[in-house]
PDB file of N, CA and C in Angstrom:
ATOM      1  N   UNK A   1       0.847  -1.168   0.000  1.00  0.00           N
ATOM      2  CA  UNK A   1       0.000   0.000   0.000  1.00  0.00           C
ATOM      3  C   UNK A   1       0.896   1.236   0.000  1.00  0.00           C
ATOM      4  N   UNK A   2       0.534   1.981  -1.170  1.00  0.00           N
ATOM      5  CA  UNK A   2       1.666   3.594  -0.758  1.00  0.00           C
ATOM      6  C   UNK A   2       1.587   4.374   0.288  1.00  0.00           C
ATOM      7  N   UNK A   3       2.442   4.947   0.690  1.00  0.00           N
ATOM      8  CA  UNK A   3       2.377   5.908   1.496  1.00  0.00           C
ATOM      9  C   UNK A   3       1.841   7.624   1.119  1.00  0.00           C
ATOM     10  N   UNK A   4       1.249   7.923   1.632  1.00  0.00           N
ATOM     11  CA  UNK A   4       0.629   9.286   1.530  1.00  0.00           C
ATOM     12  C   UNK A   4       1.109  10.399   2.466  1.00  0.00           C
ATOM     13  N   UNK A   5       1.417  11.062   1.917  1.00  0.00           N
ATOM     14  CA  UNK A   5       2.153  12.182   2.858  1.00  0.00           C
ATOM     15  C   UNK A   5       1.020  13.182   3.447  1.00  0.00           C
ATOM     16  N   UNK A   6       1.215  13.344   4.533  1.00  0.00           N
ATOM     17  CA  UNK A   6       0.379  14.049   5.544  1.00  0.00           C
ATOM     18  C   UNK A   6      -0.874  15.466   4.451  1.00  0.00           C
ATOM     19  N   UNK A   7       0.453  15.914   3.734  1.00  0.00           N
ATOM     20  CA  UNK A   7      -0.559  17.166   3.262  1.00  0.00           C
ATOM     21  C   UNK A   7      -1.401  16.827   2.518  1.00  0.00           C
ATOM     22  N   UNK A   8      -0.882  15.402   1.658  1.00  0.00           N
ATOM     23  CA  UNK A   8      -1.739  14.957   0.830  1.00  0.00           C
ATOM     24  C   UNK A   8      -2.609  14.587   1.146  1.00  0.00           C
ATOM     25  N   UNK A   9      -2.747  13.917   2.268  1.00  0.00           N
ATOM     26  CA  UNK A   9      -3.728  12.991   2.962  1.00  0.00           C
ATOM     27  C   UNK A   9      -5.423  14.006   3.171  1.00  0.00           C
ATOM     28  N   UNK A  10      -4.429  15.215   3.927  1.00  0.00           N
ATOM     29  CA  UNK A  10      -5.321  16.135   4.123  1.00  0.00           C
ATOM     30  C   UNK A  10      -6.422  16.711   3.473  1.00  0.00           C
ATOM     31  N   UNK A  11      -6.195  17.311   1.986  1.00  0.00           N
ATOM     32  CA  UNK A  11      -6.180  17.617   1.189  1.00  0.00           C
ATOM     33  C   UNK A  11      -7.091  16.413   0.359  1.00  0.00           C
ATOM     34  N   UNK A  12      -7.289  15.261   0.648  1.00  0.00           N
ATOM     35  CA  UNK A  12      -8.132  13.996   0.610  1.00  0.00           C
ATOM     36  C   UNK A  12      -9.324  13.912   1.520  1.00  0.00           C
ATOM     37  N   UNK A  13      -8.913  14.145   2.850  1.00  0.00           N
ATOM     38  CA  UNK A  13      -9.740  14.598   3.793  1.00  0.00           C
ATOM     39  C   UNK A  13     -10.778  15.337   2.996  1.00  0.00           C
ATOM     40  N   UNK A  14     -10.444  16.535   3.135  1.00  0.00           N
ATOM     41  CA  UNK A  14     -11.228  18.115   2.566  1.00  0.00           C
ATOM     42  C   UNK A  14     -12.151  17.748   1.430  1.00  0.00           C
ATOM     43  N   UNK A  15     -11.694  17.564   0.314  1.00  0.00           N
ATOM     44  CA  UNK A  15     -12.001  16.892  -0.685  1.00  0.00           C
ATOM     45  C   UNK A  15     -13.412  15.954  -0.067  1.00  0.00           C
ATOM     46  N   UNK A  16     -13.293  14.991   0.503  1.00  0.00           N
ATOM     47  CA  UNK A  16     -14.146  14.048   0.430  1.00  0.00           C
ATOM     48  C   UNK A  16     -15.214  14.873   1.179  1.00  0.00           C
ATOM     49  N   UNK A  17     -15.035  15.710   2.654  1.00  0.00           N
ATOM     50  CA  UNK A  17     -15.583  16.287   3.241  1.00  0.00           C
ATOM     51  C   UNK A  17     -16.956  17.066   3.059  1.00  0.00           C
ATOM     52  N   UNK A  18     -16.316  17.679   1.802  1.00  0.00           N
ATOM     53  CA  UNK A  18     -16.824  18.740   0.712  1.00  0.00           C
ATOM     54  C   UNK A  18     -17.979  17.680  -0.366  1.00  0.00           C
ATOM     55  N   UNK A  19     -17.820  16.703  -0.094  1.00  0.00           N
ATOM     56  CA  UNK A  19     -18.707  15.756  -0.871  1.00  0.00           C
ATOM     57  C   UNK A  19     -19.666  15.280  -0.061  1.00  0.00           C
ATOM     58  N   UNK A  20     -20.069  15.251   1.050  1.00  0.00           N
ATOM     59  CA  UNK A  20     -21.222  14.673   2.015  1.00  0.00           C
ATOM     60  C   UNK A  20     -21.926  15.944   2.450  1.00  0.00           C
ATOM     61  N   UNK A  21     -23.427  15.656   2.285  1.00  0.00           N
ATOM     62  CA  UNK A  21     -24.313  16.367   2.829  1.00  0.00           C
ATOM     63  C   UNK A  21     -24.935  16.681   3.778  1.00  0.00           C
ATOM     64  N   UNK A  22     -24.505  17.506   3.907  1.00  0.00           N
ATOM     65  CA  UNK A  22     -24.711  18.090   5.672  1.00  0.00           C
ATOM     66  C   UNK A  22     -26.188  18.322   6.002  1.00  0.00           C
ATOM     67  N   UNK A  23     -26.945  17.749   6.897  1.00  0.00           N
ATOM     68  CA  UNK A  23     -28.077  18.504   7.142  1.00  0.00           C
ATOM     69  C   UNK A  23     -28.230  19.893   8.338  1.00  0.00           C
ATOM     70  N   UNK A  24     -29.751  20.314   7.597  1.00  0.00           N
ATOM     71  CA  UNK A  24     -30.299  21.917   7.989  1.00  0.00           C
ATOM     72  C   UNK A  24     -30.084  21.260   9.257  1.00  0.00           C
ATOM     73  N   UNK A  25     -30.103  22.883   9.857  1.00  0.00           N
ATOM     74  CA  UNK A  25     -30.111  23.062  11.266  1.00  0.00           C
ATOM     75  C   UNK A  25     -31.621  22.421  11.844  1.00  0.00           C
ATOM     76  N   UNK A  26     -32.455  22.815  11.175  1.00  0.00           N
ATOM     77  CA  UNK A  26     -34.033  22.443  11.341  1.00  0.00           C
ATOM     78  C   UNK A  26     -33.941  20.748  11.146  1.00  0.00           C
ATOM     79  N   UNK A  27     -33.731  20.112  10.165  1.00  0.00           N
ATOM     80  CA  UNK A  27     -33.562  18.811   9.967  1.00  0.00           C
ATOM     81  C   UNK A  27     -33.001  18.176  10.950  1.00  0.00           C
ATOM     82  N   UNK A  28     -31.991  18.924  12.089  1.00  0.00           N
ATOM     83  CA  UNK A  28     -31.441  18.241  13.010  1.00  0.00           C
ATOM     84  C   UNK A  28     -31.987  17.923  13.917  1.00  0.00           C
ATOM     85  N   UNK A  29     -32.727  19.143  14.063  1.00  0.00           N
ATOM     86  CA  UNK A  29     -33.564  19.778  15.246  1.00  0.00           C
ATOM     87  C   UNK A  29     -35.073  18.729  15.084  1.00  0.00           C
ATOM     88  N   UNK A  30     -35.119  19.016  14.047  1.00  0.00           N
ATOM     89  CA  UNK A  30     -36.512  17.938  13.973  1.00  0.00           C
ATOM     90  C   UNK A  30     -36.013  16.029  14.066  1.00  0.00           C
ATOM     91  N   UNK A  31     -34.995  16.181  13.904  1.00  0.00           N
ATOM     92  CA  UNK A  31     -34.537  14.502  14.300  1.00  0.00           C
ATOM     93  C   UNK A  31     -34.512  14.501  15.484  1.00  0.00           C
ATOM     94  N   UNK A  32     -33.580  15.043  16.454  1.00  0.00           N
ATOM     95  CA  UNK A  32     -33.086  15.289  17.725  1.00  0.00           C
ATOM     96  C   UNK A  32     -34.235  15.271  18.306  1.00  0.00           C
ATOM     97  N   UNK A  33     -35.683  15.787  18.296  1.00  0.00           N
ATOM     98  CA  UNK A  33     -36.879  15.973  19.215  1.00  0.00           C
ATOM     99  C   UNK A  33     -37.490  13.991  18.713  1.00  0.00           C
ATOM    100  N   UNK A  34     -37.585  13.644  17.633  1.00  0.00           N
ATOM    101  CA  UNK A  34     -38.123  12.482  17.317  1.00  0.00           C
ATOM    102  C   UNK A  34     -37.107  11.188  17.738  1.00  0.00           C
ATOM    103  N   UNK A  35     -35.886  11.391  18.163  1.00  0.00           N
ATOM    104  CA  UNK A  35     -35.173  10.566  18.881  1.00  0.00           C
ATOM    105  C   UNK A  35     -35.721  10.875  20.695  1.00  0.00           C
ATOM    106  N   UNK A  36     -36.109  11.590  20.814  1.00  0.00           N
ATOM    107  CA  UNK A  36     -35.930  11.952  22.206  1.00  0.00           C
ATOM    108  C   UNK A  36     -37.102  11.369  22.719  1.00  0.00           C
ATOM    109  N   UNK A  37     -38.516  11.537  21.534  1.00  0.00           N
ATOM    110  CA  UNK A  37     -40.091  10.852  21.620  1.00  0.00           C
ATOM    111  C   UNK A  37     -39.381   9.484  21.770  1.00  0.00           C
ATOM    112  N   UNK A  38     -39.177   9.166  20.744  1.00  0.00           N
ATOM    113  CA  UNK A  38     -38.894   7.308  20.797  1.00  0.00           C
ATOM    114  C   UNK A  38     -38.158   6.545  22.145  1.00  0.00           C
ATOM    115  N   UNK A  39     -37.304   7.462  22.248  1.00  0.00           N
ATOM    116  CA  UNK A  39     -36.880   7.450  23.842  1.00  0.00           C
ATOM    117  C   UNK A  39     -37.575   7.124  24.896  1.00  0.00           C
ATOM    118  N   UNK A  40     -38.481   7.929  24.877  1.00  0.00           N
ATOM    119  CA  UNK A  40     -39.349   8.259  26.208  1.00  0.00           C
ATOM    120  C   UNK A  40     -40.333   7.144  25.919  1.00  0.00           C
ATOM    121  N   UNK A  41     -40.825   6.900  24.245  1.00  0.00           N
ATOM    122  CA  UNK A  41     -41.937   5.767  24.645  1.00  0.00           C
ATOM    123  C   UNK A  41     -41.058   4.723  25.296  1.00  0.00           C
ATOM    124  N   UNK A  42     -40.260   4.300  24.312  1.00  0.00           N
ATOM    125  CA  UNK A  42     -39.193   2.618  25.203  1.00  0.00           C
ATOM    126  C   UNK A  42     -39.154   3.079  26.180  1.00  0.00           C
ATOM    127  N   UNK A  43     -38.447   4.041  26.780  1.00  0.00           N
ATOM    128  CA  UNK A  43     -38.282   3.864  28.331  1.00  0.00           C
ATOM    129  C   UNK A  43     -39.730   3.279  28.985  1.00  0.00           C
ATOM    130  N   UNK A  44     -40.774   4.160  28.628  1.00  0.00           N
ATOM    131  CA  UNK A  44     -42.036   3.921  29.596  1.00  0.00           C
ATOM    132  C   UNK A  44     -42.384   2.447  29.158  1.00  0.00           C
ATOM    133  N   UNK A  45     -42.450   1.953  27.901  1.00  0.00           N
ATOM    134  CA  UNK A  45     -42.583   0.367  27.679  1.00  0.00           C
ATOM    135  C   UNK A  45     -41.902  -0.451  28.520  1.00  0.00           C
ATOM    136  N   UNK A  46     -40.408  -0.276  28.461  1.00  0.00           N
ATOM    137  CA  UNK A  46     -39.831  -1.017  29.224  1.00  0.00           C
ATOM    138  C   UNK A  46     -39.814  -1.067  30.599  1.00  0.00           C
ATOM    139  N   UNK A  47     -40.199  -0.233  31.430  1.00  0.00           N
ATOM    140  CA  UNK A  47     -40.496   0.030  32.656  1.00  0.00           C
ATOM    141  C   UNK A  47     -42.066  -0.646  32.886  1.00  0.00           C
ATOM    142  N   UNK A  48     -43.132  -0.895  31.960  1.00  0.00           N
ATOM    143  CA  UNK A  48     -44.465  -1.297  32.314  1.00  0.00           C
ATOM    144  C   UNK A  48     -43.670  -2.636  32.508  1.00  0.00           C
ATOM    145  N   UNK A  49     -43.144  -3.397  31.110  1.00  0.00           N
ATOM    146  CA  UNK A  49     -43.180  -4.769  30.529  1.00  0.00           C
ATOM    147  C   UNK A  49     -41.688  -5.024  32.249  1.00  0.00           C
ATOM    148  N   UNK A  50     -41.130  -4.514  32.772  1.00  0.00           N
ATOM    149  CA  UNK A  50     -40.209  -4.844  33.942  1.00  0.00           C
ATOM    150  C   UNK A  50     -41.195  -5.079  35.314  1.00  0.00           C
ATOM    151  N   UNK A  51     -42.110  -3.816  35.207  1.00  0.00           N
ATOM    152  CA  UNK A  51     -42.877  -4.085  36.404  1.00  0.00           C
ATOM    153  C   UNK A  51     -44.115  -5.065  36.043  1.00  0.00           C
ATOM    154  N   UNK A  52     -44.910  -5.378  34.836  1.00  0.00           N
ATOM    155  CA  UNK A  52     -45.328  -6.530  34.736  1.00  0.00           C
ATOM    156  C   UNK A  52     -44.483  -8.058  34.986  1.00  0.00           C
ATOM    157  N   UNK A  53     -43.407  -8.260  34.217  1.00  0.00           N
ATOM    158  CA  UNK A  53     -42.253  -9.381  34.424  1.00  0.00           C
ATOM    159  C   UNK A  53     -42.430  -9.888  35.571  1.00  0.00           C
ATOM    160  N   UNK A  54     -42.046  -8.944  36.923  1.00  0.00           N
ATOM    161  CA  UNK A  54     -41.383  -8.323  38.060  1.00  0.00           C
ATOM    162  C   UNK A  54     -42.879  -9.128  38.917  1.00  0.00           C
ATOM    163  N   UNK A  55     -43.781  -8.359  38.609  1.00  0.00           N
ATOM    164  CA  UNK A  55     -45.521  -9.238  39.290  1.00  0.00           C
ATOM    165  C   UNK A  55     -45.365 -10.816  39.363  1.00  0.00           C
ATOM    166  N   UNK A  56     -45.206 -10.657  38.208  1.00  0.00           N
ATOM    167  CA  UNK A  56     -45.627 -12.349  37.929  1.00  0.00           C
ATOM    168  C   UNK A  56     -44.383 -13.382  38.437  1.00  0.00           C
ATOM    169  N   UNK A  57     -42.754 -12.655  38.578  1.00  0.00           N
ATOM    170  CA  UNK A  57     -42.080 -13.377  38.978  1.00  0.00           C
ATOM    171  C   UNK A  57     -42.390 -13.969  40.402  1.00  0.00           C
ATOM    172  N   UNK A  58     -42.837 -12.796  41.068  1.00  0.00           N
ATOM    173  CA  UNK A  58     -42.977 -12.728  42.116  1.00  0.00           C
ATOM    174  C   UNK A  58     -44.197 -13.380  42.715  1.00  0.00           C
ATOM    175  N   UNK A  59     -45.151 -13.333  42.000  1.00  0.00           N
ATOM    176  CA  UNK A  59     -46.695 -14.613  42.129  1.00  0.00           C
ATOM    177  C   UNK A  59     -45.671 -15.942  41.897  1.00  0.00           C
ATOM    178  N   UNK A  60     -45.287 -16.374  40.979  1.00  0.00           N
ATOM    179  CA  UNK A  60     -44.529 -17.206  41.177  1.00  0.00           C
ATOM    180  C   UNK A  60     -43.590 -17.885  41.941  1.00  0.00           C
ATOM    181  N   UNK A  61     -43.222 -17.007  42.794  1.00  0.00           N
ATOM    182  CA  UNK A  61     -41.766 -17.461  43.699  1.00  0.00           C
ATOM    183  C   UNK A  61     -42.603 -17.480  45.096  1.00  0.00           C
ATOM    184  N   UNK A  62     -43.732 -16.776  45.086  1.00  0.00           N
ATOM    185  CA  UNK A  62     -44.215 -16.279  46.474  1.00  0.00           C
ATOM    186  C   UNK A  62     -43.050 -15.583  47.408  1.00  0.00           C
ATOM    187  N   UNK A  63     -42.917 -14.774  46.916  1.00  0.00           N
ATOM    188  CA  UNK A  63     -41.810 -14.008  47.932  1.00  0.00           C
ATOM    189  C   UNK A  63     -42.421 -12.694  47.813  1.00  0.00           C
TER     190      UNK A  63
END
């Protein structure tokens, strides 16, 4: 494999950089709030489906 010299490398960097599409500030903003929903439902799912689990282990074990 050749070696690439640092400036070159760089300069590859930039280049490619300059080729990916960045999203809007708004586009972020509107992801960032719809990650945060999805969040909050799993959390609350997983907290019912733990404290359901959690019942029934416990009918079970009688403890």
């Amino acid at each position: 494999m050749a070696k690439t010299n640092p400036f070159e490398f760089l300069q590859q960097v930039r280049a490619e950089t300059n080729k990916v599409t960045w999203p809007s500030r708004k586009e972020t903003m509107v992801t960032t709030v719809m990650v945060l929903i999805m969040v909050t439902f799993a959390s609350i799912f997983f907290l019912i489906a733990d404290q359901i689990l959690s019942w029934g282990v416990t009918q079970i074990l009688g403890s």
